[in-house]
C-alpha atoms as a PDB file:
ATOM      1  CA  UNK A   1     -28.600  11.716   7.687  1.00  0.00           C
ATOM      2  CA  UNK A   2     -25.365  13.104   6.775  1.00  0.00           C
ATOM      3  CA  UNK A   3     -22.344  11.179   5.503  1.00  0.00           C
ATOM      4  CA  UNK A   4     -18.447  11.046   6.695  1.00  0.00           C
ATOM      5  CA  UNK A   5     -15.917  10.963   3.324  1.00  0.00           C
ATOM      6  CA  UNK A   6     -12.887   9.771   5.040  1.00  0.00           C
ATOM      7  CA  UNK A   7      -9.414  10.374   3.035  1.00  0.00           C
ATOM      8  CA  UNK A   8      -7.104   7.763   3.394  1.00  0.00           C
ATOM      9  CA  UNK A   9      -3.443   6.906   1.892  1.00  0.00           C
ATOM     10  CA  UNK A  10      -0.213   6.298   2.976  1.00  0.00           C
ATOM     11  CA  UNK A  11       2.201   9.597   3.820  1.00  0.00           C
ATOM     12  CA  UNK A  12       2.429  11.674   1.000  1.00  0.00           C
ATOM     13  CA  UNK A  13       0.072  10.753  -1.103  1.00  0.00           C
ATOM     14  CA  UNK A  14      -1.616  13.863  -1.450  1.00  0.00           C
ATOM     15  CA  UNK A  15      -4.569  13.840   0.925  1.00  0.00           C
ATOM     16  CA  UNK A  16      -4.086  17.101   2.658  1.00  0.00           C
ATOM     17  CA  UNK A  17      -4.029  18.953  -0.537  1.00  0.00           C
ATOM     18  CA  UNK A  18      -7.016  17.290  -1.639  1.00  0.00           C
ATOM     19  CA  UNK A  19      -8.268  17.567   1.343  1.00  0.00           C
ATOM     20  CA  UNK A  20      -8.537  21.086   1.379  1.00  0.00           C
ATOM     21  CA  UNK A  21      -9.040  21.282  -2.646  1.00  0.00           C
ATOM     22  CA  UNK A  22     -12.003  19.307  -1.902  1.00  0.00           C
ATOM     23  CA  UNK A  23     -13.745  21.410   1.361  1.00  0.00           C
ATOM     24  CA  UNK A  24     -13.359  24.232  -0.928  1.00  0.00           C
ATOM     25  CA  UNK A  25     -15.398  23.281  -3.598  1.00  0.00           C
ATOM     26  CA  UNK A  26     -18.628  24.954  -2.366  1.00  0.00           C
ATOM     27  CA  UNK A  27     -21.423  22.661  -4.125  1.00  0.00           C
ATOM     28  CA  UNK A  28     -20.102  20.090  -1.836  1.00  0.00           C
ATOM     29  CA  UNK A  29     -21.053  21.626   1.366  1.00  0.00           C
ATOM     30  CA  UNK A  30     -18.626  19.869   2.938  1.00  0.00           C
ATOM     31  CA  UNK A  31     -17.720  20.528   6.524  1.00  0.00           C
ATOM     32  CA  UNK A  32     -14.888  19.867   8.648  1.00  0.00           C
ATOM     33  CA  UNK A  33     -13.357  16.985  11.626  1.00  0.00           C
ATOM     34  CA  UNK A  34     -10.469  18.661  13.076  1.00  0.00           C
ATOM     35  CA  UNK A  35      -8.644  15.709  15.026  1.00  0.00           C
ATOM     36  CA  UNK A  36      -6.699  15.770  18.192  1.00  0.00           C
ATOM     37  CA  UNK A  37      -3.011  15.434  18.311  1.00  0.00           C
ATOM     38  CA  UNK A  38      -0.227  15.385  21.368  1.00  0.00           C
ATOM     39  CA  UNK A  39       2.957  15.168  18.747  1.00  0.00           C
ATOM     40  CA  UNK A  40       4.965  19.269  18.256  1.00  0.00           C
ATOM     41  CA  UNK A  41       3.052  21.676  15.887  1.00  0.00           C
ATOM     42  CA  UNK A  42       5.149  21.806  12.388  1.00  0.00           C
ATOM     43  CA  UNK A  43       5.873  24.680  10.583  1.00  0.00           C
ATOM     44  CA  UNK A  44       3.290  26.514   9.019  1.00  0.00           C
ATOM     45  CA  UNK A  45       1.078  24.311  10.885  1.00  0.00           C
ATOM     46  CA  UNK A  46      -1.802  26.167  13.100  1.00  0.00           C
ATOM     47  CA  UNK A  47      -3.825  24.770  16.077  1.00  0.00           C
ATOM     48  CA  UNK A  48      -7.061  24.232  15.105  1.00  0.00           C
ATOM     49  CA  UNK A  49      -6.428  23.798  11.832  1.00  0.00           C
ATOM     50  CA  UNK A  50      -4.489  20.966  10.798  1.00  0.00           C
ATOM     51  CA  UNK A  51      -5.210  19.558  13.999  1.00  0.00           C
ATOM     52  CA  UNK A  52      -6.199  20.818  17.671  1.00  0.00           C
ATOM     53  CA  UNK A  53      -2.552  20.304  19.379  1.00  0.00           C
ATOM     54  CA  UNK A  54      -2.836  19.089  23.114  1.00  0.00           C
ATOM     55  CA  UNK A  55      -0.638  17.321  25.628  1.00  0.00           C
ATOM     56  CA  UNK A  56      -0.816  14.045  27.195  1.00  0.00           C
ATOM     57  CA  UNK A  57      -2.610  15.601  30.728  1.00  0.00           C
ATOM     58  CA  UNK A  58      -5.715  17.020  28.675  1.00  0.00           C
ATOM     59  CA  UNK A  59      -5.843  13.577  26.226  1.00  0.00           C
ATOM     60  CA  UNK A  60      -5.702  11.776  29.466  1.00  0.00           C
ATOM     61  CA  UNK A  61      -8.544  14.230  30.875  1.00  0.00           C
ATOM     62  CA  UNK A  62     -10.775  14.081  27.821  1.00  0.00           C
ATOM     63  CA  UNK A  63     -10.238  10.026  28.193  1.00  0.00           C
ATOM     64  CA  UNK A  64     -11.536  10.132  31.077  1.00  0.00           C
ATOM     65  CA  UNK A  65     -14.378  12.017  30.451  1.00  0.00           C
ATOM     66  CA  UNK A  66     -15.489   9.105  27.712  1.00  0.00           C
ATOM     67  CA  UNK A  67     -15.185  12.009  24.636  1.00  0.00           C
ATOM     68  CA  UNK A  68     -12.565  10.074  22.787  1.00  0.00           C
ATOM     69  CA  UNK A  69     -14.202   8.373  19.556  1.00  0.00           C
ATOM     70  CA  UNK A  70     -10.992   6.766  18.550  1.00  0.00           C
ATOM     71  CA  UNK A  71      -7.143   6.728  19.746  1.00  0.00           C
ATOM     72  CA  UNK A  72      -3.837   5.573  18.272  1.00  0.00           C
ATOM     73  CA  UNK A  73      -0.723   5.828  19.497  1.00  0.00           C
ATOM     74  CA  UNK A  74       2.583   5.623  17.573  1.00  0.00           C
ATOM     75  CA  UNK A  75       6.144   5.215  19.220  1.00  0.00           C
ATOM     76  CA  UNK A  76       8.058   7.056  17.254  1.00  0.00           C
ATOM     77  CA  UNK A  77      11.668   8.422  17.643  1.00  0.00           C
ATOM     78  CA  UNK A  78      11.016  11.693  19.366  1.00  0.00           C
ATOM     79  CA  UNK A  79       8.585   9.807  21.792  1.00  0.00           C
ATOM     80  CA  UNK A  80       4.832   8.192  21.935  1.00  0.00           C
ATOM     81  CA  UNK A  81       2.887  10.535  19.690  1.00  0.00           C
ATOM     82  CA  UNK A  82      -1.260  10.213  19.849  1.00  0.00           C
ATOM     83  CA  UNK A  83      -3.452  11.223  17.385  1.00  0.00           C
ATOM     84  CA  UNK A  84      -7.324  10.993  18.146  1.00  0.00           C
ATOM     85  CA  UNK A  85     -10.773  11.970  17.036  1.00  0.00           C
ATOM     86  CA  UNK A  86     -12.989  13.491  19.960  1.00  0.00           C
ATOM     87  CA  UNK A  87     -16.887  13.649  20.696  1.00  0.00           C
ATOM     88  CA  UNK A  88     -16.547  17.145  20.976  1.00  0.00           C
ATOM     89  CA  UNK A  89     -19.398  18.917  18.969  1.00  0.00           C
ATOM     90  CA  UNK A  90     -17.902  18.768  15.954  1.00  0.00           C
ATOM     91  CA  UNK A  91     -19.993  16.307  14.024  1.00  0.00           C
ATOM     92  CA  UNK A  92     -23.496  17.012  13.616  1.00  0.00           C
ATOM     93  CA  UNK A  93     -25.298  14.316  10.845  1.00  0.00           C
ATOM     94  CA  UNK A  94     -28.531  15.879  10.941  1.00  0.00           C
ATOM     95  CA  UNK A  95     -27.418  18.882   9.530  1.00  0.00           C
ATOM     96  CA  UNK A  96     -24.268  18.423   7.493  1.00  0.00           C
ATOM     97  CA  UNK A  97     -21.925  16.317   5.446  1.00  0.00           C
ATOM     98  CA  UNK A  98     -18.258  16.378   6.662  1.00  0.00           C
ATOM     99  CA  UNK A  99     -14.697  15.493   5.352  1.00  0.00           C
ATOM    100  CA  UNK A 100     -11.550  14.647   7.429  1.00  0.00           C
ATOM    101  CA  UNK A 101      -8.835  12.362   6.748  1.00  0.00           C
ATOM    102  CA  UNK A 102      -7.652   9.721   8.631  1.00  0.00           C
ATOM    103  CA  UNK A 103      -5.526   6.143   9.015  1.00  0.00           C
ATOM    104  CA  UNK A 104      -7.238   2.968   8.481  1.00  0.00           C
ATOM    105  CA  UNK A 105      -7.049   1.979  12.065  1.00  0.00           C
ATOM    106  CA  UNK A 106      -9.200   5.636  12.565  1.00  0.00           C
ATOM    107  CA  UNK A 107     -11.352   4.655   9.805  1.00  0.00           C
ATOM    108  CA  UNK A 108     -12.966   0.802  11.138  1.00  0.00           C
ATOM    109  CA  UNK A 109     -12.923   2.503  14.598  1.00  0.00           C
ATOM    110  CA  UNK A 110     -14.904   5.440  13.180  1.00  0.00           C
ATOM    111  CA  UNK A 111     -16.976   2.701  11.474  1.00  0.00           C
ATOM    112  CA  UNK A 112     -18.059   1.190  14.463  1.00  0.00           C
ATOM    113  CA  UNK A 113     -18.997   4.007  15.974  1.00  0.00           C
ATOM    114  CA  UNK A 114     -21.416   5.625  13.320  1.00  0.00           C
ATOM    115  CA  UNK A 115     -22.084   2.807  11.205  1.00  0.00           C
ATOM    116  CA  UNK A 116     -21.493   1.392   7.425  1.00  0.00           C
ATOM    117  CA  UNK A 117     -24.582   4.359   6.507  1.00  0.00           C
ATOM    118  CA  UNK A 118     -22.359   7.000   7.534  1.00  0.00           C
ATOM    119  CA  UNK A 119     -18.648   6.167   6.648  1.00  0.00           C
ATOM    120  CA  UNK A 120     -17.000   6.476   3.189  1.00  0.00           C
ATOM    121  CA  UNK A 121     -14.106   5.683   2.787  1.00  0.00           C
ATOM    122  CA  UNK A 122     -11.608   7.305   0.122  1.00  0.00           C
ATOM    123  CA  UNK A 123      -8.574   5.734  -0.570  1.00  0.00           C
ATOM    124  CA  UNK A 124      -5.609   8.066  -2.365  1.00  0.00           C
ATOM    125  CA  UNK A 125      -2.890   6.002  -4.391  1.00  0.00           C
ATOM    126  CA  UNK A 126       0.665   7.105  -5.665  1.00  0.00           C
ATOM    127  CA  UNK A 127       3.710   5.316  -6.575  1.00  0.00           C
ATOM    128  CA  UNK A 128       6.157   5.060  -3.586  1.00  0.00           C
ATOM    129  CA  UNK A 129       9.457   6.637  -5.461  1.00  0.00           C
ATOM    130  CA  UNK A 130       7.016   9.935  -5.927  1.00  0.00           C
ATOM    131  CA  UNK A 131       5.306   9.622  -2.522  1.00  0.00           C
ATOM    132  CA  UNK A 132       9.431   9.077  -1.098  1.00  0.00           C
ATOM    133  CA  UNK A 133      10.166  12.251  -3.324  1.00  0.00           C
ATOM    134  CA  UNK A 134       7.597  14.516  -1.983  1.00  0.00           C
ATOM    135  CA  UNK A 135       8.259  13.290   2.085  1.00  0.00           C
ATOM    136  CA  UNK A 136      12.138  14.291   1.419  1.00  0.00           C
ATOM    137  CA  UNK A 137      10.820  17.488  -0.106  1.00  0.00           C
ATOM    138  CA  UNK A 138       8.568  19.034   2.074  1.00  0.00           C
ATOM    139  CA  UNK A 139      10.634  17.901   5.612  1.00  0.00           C
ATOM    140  CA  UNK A 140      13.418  19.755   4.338  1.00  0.00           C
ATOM    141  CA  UNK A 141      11.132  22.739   4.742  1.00  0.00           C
ATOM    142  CA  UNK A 142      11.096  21.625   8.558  1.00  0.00           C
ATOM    143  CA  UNK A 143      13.184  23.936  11.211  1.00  0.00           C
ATOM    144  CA  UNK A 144      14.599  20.591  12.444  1.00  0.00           C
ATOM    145  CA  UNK A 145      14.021  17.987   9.970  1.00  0.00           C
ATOM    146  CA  UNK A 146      13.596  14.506  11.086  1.00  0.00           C
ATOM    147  CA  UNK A 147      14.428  12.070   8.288  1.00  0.00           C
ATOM    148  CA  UNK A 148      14.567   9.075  10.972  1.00  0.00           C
ATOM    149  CA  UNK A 149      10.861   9.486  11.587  1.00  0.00           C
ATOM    150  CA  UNK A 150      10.241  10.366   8.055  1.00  0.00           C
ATOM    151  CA  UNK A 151      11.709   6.782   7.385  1.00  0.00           C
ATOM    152  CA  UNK A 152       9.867   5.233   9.962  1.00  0.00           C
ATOM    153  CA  UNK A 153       6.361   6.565   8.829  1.00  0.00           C
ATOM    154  CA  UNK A 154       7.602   5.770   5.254  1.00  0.00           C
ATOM    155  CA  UNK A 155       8.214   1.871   5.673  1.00  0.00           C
ATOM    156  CA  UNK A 156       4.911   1.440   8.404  1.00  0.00           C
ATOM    157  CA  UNK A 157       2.688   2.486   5.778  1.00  0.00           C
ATOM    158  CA  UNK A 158       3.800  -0.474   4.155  1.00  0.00           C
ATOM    159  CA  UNK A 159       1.854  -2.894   6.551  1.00  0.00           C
ATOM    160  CA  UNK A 160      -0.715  -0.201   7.540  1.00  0.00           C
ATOM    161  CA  UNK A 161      -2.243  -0.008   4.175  1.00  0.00           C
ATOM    162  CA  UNK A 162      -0.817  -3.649   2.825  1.00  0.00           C
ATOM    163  CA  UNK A 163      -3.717  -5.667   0.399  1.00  0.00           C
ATOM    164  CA  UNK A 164      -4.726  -7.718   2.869  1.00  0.00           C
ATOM    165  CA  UNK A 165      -6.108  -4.692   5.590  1.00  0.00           C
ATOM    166  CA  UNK A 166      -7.302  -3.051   2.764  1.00  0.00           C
ATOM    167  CA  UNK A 167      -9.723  -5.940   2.169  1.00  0.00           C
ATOM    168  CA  UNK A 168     -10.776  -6.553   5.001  1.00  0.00           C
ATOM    169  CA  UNK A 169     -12.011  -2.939   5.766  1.00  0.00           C
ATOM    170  CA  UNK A 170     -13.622  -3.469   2.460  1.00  0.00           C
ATOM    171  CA  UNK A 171     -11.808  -0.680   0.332  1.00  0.00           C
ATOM    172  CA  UNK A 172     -11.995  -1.697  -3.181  1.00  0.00           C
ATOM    173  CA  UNK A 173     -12.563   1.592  -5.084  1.00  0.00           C
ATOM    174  CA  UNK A 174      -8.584   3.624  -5.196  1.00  0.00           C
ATOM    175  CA  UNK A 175      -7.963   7.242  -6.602  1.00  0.00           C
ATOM    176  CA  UNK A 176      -4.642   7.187  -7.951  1.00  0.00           C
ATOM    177  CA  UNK A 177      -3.191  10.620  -7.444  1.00  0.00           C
ATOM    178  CA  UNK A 178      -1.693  11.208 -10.813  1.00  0.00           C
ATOM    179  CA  UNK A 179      -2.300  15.213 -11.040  1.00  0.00           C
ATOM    180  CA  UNK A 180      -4.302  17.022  -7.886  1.00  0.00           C
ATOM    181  CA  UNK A 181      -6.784  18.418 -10.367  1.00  0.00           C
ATOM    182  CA  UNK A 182      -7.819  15.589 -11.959  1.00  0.00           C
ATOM    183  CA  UNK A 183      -7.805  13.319  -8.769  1.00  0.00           C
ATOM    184  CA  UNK A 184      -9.728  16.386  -7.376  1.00  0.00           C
ATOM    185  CA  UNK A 185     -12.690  16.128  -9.738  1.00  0.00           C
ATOM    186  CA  UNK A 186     -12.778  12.656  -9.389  1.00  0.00           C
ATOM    187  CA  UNK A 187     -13.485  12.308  -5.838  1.00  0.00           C
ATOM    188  CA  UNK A 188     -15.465  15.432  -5.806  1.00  0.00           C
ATOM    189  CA  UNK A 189     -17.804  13.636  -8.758  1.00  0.00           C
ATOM    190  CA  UNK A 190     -17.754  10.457  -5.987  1.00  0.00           C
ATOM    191  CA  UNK A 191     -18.511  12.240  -3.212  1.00  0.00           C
ATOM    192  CA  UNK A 192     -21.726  14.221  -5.567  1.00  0.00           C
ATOM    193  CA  UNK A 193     -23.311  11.087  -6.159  1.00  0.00           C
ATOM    194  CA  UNK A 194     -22.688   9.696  -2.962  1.00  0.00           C
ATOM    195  CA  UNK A 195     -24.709  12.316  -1.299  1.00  0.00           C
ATOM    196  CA  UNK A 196     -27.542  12.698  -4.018  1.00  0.00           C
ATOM    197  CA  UNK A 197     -27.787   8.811  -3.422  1.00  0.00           C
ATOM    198  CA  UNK A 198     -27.855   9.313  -0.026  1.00  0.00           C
ATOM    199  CA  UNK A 199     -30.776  12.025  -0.139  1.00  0.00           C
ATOM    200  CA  UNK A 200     -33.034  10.660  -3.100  1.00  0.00           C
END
């Protein structure tokens, strides 16, 4: 039985660069969860990639349909924006390990579906002026930056990822993102022995 390593951390913490650091290191064997989104496609951003981009009609439809593993919706300032994981062939535990990151809410609901065996959790750390830094940075790159959302996502992950829901998902081991590479070997070295353990 395969494993889920599920990246977690507030907004700028680093987890899509690791992310990717991480599914290229080959002696992982690590494959990919692409989630579903219905927010615009950023810059440099490609469907299918970051994240399969679809409106509210085929969320609805795939809703409907019972595919939808897990669903959250965030009212933001351009709108309600929904991000979701879907039962759509992706995941196959019989054959292969997979990485994907998600929020915490995604993470207990992903939990319940496939069980405590399945689901590990990673949690990224970094202090909040750099993780600030790094937000103002990179949506400056953006056609149309929008700070006001930037903000909101900014002070939300304040009570999304406070002590006290960190606890109770029972998240006590933290990689604090210091410098990519070395977080990067870290959780590679955790995710190793988590699958060894997992096949001895």
């Amino acid at each position: 039985m395969g494993k889920i390593f599920c990246i977690m951390g507030k907004s700028s913490s680093g987890k899509d660069t690791l992310y990717q650091l991480l599914l290229n290191k080959e002696e992982l064997h690590l494959s990919r969860i692409i989630p579903y989104t219905t927010r615009p496609r950023r810059r440099l951003e490609e469907d299918g990639r970051e994240y399969f981009f679809v409106d509210e009609k085929q969320q609805q439809k795939m809703e409907e349909e019972g595919k939808i593993i897990e669903l959250r919706s965030y009212d933001t300032v351009h709108g309600i924006w929904k991000y979701f994981t879907v039962d759509d062939g992706q995941i196959s535990l019989e054959n292969h390990n997979y990485l994907m990151i998600a929020t915490l809410e995604a993470y207990e609901k992903m939990l319940l579906f496939f069980g405590k065996e399945v689901m590990v959790p990673i949690y990224v750390e970094v202090e909040d002026g750099i993780r600030l830094q790094r937000a103002l940075d990179r949506e400056k790159l953006q056609d149309y930056p929008k700070y006001a959302e930037l903000c909101r996502r900014f002070l939300a992950d304040t009570e999304d990822f406070s002590q006290e829901k960190l606890l109770h998902a029972n998240i006590n081991r933290r990689f604090y993102n210091e410098t990519l590479e070395k977080t990067c070997q870290e959780i590679g070295a955790y995710i190793k022995c988590e699958i060894c353990t997992a096949t001895s």
